[in-house]
C-alpha atoms as a PDB file:
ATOM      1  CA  UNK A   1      42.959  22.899  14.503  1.00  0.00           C
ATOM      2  CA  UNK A   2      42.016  23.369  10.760  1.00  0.00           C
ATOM      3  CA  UNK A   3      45.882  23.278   9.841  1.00  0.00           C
ATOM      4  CA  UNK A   4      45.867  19.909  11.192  1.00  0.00           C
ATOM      5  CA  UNK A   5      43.334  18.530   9.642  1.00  0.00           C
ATOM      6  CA  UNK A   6      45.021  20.301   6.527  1.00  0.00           C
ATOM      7  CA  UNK A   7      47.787  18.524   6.954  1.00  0.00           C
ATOM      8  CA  UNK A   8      46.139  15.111   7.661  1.00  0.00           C
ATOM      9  CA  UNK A   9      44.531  15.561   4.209  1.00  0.00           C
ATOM     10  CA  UNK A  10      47.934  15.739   2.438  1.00  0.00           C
ATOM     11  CA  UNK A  11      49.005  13.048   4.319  1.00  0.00           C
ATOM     12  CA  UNK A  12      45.962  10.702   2.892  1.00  0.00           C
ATOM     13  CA  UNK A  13      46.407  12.103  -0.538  1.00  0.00           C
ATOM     14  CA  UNK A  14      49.703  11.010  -0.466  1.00  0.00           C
ATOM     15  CA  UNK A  15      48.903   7.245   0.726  1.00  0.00           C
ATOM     16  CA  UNK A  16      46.193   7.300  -2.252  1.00  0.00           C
ATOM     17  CA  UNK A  17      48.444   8.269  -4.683  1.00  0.00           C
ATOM     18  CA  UNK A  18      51.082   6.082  -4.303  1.00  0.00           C
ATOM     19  CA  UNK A  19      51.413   2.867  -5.578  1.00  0.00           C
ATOM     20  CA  UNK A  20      54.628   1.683  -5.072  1.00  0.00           C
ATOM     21  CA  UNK A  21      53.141  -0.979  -2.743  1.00  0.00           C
ATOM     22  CA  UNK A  22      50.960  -2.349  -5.522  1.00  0.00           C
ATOM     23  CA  UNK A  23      54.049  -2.603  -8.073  1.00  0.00           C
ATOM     24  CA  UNK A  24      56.169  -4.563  -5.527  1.00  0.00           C
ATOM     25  CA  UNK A  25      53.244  -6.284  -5.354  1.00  0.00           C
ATOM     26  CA  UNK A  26      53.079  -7.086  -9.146  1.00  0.00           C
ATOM     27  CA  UNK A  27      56.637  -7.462  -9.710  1.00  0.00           C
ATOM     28  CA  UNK A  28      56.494 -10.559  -6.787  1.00  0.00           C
ATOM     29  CA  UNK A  29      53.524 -12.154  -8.684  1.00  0.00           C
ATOM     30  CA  UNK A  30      55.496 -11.740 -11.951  1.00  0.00           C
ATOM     31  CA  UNK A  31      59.039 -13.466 -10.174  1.00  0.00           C
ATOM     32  CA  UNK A  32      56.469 -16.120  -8.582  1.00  0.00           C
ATOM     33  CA  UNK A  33      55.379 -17.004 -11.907  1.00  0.00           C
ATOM     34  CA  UNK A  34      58.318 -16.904 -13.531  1.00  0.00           C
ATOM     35  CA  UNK A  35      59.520 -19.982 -10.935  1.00  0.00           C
ATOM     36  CA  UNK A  36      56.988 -21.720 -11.458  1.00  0.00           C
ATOM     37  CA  UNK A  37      57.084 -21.790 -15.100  1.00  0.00           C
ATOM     38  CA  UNK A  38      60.846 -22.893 -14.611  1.00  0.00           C
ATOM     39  CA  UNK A  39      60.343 -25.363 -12.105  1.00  0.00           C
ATOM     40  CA  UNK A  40      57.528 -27.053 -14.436  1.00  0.00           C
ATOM     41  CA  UNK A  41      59.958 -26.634 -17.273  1.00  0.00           C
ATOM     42  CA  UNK A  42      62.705 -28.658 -15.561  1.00  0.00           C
ATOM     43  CA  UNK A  43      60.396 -31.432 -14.295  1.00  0.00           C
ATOM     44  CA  UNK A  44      58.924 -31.673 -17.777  1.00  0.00           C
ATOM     45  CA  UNK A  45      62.649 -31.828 -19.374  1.00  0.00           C
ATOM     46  CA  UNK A  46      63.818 -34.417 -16.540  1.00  0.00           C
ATOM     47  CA  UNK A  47      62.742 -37.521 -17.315  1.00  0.00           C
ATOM     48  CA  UNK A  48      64.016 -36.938 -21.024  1.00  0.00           C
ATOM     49  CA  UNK A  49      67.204 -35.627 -20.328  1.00  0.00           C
ATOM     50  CA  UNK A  50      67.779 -38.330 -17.480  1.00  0.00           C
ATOM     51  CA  UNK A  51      67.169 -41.091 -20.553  1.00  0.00           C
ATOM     52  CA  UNK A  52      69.017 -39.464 -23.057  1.00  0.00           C
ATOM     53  CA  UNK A  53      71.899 -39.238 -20.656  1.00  0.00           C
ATOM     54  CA  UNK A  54      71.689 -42.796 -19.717  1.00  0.00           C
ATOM     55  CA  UNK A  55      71.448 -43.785 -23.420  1.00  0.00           C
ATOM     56  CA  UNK A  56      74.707 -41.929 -24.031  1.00  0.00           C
ATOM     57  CA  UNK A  57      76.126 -43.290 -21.139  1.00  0.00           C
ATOM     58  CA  UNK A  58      75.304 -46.726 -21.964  1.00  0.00           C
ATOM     59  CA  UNK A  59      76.998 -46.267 -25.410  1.00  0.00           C
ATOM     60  CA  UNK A  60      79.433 -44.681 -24.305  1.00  0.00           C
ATOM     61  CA  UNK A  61      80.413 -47.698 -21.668  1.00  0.00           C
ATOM     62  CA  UNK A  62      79.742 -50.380 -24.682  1.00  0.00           C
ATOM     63  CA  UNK A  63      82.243 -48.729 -27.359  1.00  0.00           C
ATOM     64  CA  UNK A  64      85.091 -48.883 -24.597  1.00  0.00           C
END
């Protein structure tokens, strides 16, 4: 019996001790932030770059 419970202590020293869980954890939050800050970025950058295309566009179709 006291080898058992033995060996259900190593097994709960183990689950304490690693963290693997917690860095997959982390490194989702990180990848979930990082899309976010892109998909801001390209809503930001839109608008602009959807003017500045049509103003080249418009040139572009008034030189020819």
């Amino acid at each position: 019996m006291l080898t058992n419970l033995r060996g259900f202590g190593g097994v709960v020293k183990g689950l304490v001790r690693d963290d693997s869980g917690a860095t997959a954890i982390e490194y989702g939050l990180i990848a979930a932030l990082i899309a976010v800050a892109i998909i801001g970025g390209a809503t930001l950058l839109g608008g602009s770059l959807n003017n500045l295309f049509g103003s080249v566009s418009g040139s572009v179709n008034s030189a020819t």
